[in-house]
Protein backbone atom coordinates (compact mmCIF):
# COMPACT_ATOMS: atom_id res chain seq x y z
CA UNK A 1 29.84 -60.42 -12.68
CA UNK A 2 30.12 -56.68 -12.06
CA UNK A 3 31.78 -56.05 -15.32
CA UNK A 4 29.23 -58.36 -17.30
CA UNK A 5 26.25 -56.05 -15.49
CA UNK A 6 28.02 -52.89 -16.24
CA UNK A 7 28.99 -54.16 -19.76
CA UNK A 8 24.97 -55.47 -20.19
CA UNK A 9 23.59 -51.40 -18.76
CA UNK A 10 26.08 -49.64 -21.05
CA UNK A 11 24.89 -51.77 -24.34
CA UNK A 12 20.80 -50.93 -23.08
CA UNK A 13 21.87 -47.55 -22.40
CA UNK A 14 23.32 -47.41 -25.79
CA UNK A 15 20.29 -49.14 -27.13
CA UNK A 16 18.15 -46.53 -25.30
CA UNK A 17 20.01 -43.49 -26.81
CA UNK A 18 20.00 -44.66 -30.47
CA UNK A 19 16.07 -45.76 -30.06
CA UNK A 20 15.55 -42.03 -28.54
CA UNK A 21 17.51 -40.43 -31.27
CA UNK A 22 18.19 -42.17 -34.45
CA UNK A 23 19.31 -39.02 -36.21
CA UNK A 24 22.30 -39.80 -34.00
CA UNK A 25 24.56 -41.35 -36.62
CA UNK A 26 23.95 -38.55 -38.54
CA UNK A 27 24.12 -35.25 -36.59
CA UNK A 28 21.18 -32.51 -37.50
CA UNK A 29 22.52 -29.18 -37.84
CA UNK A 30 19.95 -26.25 -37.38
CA UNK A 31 21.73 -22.84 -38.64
CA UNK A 32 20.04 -20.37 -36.32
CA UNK A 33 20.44 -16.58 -38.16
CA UNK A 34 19.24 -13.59 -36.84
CA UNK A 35 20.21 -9.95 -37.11
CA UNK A 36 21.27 -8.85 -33.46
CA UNK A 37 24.13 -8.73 -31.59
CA UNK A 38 24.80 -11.63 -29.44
CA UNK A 39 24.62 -10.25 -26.14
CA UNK A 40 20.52 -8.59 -26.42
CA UNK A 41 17.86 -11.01 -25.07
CA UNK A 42 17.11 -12.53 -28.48
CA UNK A 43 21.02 -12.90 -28.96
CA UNK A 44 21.46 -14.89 -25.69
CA UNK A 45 17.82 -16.65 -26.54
CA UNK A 46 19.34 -18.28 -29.42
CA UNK A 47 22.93 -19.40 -27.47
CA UNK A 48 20.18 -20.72 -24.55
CA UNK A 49 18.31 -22.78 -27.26
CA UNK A 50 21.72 -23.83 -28.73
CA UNK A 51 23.03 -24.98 -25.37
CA UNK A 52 20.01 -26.85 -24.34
CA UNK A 53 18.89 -28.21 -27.52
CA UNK A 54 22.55 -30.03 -27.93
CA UNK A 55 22.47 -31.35 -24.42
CA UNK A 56 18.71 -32.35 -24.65
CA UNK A 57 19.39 -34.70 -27.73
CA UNK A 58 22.55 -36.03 -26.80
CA UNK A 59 24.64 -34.33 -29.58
CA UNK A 60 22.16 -35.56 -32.07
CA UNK A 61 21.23 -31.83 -33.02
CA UNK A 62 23.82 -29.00 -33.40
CA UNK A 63 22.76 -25.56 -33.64
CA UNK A 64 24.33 -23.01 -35.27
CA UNK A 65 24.21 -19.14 -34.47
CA UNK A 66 25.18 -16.71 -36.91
CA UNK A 67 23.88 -13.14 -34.97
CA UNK A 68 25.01 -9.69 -36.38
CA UNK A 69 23.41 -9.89 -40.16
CA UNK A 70 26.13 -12.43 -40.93
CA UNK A 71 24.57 -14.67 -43.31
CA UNK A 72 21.96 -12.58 -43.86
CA UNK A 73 19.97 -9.38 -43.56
CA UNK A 74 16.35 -8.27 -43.05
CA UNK A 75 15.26 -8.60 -46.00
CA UNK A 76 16.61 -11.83 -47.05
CA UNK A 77 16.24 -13.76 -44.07
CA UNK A 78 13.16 -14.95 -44.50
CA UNK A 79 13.12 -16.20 -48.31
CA UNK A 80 16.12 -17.92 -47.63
CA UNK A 81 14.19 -20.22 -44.51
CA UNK A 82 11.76 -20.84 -46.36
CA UNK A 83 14.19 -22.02 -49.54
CA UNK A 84 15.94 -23.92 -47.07
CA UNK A 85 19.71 -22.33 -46.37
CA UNK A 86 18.65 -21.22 -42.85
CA UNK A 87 16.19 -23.62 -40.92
CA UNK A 88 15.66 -20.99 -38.03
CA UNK A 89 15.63 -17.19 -37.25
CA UNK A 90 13.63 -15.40 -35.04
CA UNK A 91 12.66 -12.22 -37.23
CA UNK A 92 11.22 -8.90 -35.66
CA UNK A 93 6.87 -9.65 -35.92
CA UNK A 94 6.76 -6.93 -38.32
CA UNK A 95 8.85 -8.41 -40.90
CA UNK A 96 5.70 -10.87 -42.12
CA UNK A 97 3.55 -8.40 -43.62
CA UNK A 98 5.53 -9.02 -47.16
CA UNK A 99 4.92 -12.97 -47.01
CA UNK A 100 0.89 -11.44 -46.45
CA UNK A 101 0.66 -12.35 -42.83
CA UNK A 102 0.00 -8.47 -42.24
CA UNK A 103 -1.98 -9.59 -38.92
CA UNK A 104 1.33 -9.92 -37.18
CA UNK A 105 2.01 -5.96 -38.04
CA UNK A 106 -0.96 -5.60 -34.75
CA UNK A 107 2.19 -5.69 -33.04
CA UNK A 108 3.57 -2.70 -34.49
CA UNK A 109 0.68 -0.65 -33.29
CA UNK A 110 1.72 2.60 -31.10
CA UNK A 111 -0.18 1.99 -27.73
CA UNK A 112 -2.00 -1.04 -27.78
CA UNK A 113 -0.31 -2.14 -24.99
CA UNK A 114 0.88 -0.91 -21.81
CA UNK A 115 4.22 -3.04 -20.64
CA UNK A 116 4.52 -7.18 -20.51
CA UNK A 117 1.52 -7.69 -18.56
CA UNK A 118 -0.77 -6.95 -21.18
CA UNK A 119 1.44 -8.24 -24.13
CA UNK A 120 1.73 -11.84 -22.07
CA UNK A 121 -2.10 -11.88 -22.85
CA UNK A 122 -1.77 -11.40 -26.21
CA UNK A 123 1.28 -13.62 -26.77
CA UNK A 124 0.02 -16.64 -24.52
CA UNK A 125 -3.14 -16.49 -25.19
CA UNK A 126 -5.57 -17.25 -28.63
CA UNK A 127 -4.55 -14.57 -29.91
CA UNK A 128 -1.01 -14.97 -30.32
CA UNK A 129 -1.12 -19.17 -31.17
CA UNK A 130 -4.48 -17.95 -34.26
CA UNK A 131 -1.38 -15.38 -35.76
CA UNK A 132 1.93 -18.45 -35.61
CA UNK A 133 -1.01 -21.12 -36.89
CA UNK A 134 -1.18 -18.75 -40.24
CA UNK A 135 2.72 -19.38 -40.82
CA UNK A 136 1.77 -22.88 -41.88
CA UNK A 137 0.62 -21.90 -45.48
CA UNK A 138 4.04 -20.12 -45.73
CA UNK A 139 6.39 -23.18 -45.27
CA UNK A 140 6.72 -21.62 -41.60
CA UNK A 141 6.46 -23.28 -38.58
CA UNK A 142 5.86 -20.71 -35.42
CA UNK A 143 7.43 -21.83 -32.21
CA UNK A 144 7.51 -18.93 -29.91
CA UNK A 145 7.53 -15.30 -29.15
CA UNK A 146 10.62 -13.73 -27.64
CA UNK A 147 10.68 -10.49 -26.20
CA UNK A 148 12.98 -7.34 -26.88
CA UNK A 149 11.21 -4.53 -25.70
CA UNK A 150 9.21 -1.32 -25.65
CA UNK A 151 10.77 1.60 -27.51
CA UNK A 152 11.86 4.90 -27.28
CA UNK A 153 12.16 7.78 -29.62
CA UNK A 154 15.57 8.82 -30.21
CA UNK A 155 17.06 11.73 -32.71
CA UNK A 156 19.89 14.08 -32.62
CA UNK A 157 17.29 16.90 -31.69
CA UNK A 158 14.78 17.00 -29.00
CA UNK A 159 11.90 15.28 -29.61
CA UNK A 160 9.56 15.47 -26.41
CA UNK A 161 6.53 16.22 -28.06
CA UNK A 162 4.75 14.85 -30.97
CA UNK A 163 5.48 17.90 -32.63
CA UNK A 164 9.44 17.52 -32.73
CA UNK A 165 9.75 15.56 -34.94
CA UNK A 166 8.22 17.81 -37.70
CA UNK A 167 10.00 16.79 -41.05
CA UNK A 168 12.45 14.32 -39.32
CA UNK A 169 14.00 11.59 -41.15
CA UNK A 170 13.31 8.42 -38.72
CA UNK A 171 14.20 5.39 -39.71
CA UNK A 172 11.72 2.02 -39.52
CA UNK A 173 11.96 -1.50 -40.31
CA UNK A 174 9.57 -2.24 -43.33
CA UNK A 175 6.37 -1.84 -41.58
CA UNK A 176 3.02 -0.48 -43.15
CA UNK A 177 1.80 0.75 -39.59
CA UNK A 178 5.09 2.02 -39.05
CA UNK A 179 5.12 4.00 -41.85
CA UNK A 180 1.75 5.49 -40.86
CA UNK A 181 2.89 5.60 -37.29
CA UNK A 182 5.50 8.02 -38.49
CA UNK A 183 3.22 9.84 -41.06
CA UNK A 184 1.04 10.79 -38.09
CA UNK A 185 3.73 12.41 -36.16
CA UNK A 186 4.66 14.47 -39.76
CA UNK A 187 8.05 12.37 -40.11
CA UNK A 188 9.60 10.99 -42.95
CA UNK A 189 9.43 7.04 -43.02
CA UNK A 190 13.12 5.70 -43.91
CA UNK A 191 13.32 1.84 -44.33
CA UNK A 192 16.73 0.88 -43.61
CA UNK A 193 18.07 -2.89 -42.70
CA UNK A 194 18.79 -2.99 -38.95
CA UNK A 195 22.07 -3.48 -39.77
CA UNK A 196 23.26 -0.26 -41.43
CA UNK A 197 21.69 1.79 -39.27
CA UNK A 198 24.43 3.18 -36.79
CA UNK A 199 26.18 4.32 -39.91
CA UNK A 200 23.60 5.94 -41.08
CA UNK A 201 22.30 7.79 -38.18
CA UNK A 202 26.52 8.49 -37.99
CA UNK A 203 26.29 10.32 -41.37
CA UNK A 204 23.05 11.90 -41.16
CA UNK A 205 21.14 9.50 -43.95
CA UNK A 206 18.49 9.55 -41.45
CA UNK A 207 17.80 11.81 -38.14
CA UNK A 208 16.47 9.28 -36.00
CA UNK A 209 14.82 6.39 -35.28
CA UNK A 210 12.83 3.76 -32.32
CA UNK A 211 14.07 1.00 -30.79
CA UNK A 212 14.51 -0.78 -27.09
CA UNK A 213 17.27 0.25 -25.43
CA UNK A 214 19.22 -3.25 -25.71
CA UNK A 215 19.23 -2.59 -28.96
CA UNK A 216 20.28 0.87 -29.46
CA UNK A 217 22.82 0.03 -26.60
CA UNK A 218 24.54 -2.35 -27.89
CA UNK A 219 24.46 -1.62 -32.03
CA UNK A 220 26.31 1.94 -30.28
CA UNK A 221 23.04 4.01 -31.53
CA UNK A 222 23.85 6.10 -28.04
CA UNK A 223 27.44 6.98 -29.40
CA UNK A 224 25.01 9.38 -32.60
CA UNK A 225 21.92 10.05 -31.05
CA UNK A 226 22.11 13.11 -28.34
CA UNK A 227 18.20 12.72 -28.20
CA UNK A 228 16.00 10.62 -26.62
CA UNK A 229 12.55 10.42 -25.39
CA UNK A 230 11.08 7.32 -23.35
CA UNK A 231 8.05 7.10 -24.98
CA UNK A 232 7.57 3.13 -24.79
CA UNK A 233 5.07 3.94 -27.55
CA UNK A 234 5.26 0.13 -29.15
CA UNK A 235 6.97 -2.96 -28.68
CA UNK A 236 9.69 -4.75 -30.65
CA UNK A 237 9.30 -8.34 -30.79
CA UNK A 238 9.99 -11.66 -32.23
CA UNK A 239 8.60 -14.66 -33.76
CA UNK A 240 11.25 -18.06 -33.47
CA UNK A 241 9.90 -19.75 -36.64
CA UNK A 242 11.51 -22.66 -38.24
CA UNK A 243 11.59 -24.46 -41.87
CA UNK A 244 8.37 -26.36 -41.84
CA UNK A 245 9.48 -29.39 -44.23
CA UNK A 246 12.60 -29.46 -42.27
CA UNK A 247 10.46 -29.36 -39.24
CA UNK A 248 8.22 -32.03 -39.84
CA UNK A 249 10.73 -34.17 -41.19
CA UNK A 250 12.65 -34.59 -38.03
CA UNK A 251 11.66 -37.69 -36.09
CA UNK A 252 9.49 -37.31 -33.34
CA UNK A 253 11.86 -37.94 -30.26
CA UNK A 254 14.25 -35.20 -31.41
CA UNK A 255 11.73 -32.94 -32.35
CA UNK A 256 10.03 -33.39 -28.64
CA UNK A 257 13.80 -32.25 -26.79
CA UNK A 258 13.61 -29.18 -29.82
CA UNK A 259 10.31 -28.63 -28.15
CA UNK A 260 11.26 -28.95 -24.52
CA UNK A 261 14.85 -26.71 -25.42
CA UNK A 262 12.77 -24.25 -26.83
CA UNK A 263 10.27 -23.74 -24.35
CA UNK A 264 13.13 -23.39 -22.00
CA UNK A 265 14.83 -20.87 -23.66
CA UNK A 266 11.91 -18.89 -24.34
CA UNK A 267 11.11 -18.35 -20.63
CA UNK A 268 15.21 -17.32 -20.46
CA UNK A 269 14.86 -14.86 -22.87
CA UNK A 270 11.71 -13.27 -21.86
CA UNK A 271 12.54 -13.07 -18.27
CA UNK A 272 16.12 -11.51 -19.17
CA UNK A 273 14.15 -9.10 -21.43
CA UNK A 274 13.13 -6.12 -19.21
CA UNK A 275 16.40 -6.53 -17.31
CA UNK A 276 18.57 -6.41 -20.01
CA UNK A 277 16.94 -2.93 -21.01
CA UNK A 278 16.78 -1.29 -17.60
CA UNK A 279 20.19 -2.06 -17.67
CA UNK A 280 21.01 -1.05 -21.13
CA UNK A 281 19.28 2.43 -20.34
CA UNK A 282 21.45 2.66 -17.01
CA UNK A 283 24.50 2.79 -19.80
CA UNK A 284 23.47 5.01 -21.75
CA UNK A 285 22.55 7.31 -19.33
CA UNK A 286 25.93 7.20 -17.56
CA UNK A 287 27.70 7.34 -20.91
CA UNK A 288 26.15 10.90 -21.12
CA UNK A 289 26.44 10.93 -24.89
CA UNK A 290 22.37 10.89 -25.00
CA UNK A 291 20.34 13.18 -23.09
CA UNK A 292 17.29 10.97 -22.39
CA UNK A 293 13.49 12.47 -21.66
CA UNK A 294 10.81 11.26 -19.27
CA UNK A 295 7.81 12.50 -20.53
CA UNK A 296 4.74 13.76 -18.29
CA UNK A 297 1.35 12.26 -17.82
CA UNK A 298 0.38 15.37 -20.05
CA UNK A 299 2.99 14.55 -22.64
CA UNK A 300 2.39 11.40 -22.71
CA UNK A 301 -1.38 11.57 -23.30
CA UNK A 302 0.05 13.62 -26.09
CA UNK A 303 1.94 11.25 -27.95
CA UNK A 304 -1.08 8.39 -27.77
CA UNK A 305 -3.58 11.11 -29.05
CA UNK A 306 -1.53 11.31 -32.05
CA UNK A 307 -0.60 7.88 -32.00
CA UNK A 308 -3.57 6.02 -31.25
CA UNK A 309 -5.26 7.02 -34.69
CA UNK A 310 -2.92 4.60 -36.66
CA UNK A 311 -5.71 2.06 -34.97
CA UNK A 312 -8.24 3.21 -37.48
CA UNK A 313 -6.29 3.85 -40.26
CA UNK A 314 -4.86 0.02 -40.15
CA UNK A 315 -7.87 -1.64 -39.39
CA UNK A 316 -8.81 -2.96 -42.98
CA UNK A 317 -4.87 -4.26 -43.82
CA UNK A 318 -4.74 -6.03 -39.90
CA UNK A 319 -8.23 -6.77 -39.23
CA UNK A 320 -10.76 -4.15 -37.53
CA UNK A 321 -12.10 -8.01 -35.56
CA UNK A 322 -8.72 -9.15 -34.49
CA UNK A 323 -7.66 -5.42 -33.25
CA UNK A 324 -10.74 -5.14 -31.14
CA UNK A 325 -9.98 -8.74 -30.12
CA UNK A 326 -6.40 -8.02 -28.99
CA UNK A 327 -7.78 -4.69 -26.99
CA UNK A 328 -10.85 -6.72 -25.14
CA UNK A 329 -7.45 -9.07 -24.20
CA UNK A 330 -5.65 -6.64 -23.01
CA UNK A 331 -8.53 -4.88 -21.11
CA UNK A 332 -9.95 -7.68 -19.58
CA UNK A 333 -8.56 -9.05 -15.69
């Protein structure tokens, strides 16, 4: 009798399973790319949504993680999502201006925010679900935002005033307002793939650049950079976007776990976030190979004098409505 009962809750547990997940007998495989190394907070994001989107389908999904530029680099990461050879990355927000979804580059303005407690507002709020909604027409689906960080000026001079970095080369991810950003500090704009930039700060292609410190921790910026200055002038974020046909064409149940491993992983990787660079700064600091700069309440009212311009200038490529939007956000209680 026992063995018939156990025998009968195996077969409706069985039943259960391949009713949940029907893609079962065939597994889904979602290659996740992105262009980090695996241990900053988007790297350990993606092995968080890996691990919990294979145990929240039953093995019915496997995910894929190709970090470090391996299959692909900035610039051809998102053409080949949307042709299908990837079906997820999670791209830096300022990498949509060329698919002309230039709102996301409101991101990449110097000051509009000061730390995670204003950029939750933005990210959580209208704001933030109006600017993944306007993927759709793309073949994108948005899922989430993941944090990196706020960034710091680094070069292999001092630069802890605007004025330093007169005539430097600093290099930028491709970024209107970044270029401007850089313009208004009288530095030359270098667009360089995230990937070959170590080598060329190493041989002096470029003099500089801006980045969180989990990021210029671990790519080994540190090792040829003696300069740094903690200006947390902007943030460095990220978008988790997924094929839309491939997307809509799982079936429901599976795509609810995706859902539910996703959510999950995006509180992981946002909580990690500030951790990861307070500790990646802690590093670098005791690797003495950077000499890092605090700047002043005067010197920092410096740098968003010069800064804060970029605004202005931007408004007609981002949106002079959604800019004022995103500052009564971030103003309000």
């Amino acid at each position: 009798m026992k063995r018939r009962t156990f025998a009968a809750l195996a077969g409706a547990a069985a039943f259960a399973l391949t009713a949940a997940f029907p893609a079962l007998a065939q597994t889904v495989t979602i290659k996740f790319s992105h262009v980090v190394a695996p241990d900053t907070p988007k790297g350990k994001g993606a092995l968080k949504f890996k691990e919990l989107a294979e145990q929240y389908t039953d093995g019915a999904v496997v995910v894929e993680v190709y970090p470090n530029s391996q299959l692909y680099k900035d610039k051809e990461e998102l053409e080949a999502l949307q042709l299908g050879a990837v079906q997820m990355l999670a791209p830096s927000l300022a990498k949509f201006g060329p698919l002309g979804v230039q709102q996301f580059e409101l991101f990449d303005l110097p000051y509009l925010m000061d730390g995670y407690d204003d950029l939750r507002k933005i990210t959580d709020g209208e704001v933030g679900q109006t600017l993944l909604g306007l993927l759709d027409d793309k073949g994108i689906k948005g899922l989430a935002y993941w944090d990196n960080g706020f960034k710091v000026m680094s070069a292999n001079s001092p630069i802890e005033t605007p004025d330093d970095l007169l005539g430097l080369k600093m290099r930028i991810q491709s970024s209107k307002i970044l270029e401007a950003q850089m313009l208004a500090l009288d530095a030359v704009p270098q667009v360089l793939p995230f990937s070959e930039v170590y080598q060329a700060l190493q041989t002096g292609v470029v003099d500089g650049t801006e980045n969180p410190p989990s990021n210029m921790f671990t790519q080994k910026m540190h090792e040829v950079q003696k300069h740094a200055t903690v200006t947390n002038h902007g943030y460095l974020g990220y978008a988790v976007i997924v094929n839309k046909a491939f997307w809509d064409g799982l079936d429901p149940a599976v795509r609810e776990q995706l859902d539910r491993a996703m959510a999950e992983a995006t509180e992981y990787a946002n909580s990690i976030a500030k951790e990861e660079n307070d500790w990646a700064m802690a590093e670098m600091v005791k690797a003495g190979t950077t000499t890092f700069h605090e700047p002043t309440e005067e010197e920092r009212a410096e740098w968003i004098e010069r800064l804060r311009p970029v605004h202005d200038e931007m408004a007609s490529r981002i949106g002079a409505d959604l800019i004022q939007q995103a500052r009564e956000v971030v103003a309000a209680d």
